[in-house]
Each structure stands twice: as C-alpha cells, then as structure tokens.
C-alpha atoms as a PDB file:
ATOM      1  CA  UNK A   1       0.514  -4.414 -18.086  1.00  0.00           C
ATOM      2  CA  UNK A   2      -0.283  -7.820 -18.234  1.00  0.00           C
ATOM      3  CA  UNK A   3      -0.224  -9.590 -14.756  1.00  0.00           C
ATOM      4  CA  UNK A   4       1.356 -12.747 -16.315  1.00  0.00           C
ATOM      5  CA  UNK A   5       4.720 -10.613 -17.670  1.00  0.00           C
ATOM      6  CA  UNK A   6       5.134  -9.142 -14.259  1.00  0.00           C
ATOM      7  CA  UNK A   7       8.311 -10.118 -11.851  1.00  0.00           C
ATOM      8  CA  UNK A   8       9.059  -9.273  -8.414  1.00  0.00           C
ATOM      9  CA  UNK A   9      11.852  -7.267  -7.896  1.00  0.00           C
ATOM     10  CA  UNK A  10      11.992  -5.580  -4.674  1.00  0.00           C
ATOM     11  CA  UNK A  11       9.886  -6.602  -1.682  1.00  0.00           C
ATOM     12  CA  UNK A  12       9.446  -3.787   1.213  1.00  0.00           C
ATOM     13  CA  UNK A  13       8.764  -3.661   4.597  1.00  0.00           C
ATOM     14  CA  UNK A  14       5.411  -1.140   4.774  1.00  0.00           C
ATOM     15  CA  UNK A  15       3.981   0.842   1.818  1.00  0.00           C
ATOM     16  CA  UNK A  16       5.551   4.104   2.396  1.00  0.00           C
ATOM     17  CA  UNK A  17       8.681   1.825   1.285  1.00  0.00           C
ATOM     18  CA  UNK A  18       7.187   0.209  -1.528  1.00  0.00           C
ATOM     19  CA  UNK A  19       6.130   3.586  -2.696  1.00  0.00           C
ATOM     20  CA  UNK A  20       9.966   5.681  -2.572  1.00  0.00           C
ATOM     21  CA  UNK A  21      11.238   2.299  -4.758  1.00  0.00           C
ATOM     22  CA  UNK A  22       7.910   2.151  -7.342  1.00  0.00           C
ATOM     23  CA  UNK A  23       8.801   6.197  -7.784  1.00  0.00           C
ATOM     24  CA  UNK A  24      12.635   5.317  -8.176  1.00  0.00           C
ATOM     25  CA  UNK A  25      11.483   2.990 -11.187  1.00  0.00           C
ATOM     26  CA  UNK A  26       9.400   5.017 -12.819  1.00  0.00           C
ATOM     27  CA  UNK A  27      11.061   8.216 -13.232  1.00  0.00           C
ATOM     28  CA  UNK A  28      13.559   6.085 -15.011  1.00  0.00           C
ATOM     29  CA  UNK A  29      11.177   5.297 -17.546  1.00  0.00           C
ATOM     30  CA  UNK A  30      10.070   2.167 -15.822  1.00  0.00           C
ATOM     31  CA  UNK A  31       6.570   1.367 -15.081  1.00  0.00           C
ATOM     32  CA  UNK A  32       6.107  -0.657 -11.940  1.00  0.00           C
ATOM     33  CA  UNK A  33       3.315  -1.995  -9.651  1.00  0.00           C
ATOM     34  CA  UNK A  34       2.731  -2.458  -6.143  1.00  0.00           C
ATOM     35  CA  UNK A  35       1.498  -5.909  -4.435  1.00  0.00           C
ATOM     36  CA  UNK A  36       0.584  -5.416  -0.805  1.00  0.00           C
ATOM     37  CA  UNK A  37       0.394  -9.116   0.743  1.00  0.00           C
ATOM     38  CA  UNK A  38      -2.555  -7.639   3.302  1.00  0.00           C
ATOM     39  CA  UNK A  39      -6.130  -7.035   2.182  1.00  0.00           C
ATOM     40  CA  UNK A  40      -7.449  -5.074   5.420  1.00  0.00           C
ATOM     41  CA  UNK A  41      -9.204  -2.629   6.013  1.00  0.00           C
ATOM     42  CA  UNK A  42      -6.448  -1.230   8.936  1.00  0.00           C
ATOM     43  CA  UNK A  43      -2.890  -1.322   7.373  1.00  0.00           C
ATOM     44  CA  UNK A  44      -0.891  -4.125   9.047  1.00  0.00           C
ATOM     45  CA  UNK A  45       2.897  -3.809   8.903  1.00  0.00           C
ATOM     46  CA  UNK A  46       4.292  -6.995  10.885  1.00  0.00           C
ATOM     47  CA  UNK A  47       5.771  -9.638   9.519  1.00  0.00           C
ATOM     48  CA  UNK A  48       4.575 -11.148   6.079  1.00  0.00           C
ATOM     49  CA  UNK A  49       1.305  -9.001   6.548  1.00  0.00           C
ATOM     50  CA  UNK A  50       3.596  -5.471   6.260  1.00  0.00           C
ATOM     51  CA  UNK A  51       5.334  -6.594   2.868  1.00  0.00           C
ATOM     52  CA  UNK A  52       4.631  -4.804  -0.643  1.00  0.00           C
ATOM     53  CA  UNK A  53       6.138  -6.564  -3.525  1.00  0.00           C
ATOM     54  CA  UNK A  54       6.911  -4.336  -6.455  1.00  0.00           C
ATOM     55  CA  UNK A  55       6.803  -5.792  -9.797  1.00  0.00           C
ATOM     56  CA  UNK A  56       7.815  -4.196 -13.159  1.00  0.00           C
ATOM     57  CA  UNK A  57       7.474  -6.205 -16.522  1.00  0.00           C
ATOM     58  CA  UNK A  58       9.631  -9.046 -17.437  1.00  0.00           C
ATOM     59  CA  UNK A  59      11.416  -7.296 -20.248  1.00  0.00           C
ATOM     60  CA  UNK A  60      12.359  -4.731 -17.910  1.00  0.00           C
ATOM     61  CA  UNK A  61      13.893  -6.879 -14.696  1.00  0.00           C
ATOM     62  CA  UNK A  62      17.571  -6.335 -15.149  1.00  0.00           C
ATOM     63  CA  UNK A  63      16.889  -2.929 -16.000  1.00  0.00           C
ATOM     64  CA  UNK A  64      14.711  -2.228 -13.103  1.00  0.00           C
ATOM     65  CA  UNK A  65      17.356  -4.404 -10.377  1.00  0.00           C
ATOM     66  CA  UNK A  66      20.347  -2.973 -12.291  1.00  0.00           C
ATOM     67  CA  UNK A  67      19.142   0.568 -10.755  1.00  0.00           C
ATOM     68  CA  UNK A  68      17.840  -0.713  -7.397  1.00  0.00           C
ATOM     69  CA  UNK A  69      21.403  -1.901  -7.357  1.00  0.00           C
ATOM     70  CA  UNK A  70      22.823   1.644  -7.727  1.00  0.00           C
ATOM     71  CA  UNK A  71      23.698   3.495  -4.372  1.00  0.00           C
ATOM     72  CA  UNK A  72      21.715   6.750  -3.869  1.00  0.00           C
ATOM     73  CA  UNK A  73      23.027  10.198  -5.240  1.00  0.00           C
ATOM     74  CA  UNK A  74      23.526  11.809  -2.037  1.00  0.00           C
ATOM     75  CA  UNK A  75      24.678  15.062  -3.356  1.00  0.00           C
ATOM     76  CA  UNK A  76      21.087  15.418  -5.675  1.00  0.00           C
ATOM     77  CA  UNK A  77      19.698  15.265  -2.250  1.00  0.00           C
ATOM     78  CA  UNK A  78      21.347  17.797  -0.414  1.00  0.00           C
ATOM     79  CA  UNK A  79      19.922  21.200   0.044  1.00  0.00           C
ATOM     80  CA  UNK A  80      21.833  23.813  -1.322  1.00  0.00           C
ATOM     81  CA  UNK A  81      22.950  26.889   1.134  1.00  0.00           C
ATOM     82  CA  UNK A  82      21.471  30.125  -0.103  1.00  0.00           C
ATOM     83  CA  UNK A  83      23.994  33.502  -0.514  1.00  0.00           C
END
C-alpha cells in the first residue's frame, strides 16, 4: 500500500484498540494499517500521545466505515453451553 492512497478511518484510544478494529477490517477482506501518534520507547496512552489511527486504502473507505458502522454480533460471541 501506497502511503499517499491511505485514509483515516478510525482513531483509538491505546493500541490494544487499534489492534481489535485493524483485525475487524481485515478479516473482511480489508487490508488496514496502524499509525501510532507516539514514537517512544515506553508506550504512552494519554491524551494525543495514546491515539492509533487506522488507515485502509482510499478505494476501500466506505467499505471499511460502512462495517465499523455495523453493531457487533453478540450472539457469534457467546460461548455455547456444552450437553
């Protein structure tokens, strides 16, 4: 990917964040990137310093906000009881 084609479209509070909605993205098909705003050596997550911008292609921005948009599938999430 081509730094110049990429657009924001999430930004998250820590990168344990960043990473659930980069993995969200790609296993619909969608390849994405993370941008953490701090470049130190200890991980900062406080104000501007804790954000991670994720950016996916331009040709893929609705797509990619269209399903950040959708509410999470609660029942894929659930464990199922055992007999």
């Amino acid at each position: 990917m081509d730094k110049d084609e990429l657009v924001v479209v999430y930004t998250a509070m820590g990168e344990l964040n960043a990473d659930v909605i980069k993995g969200k993205l790609e296993s619909a098909g969608i390849p994405a990137l993370l941008q953490l705003q701090s470049e130190n050596v200890f991980p900062m997550s406080v104000g501007e310093m804790g954000e991670v911008k994720v950016l996916v292609p331009k040709q893929r921005e609705q797509e990619a906000r269209a399903l950040l948009e959708e509410p999470p599938d609660v029942d894929a999430e659930e464990p199922q009881e055992s007999s």
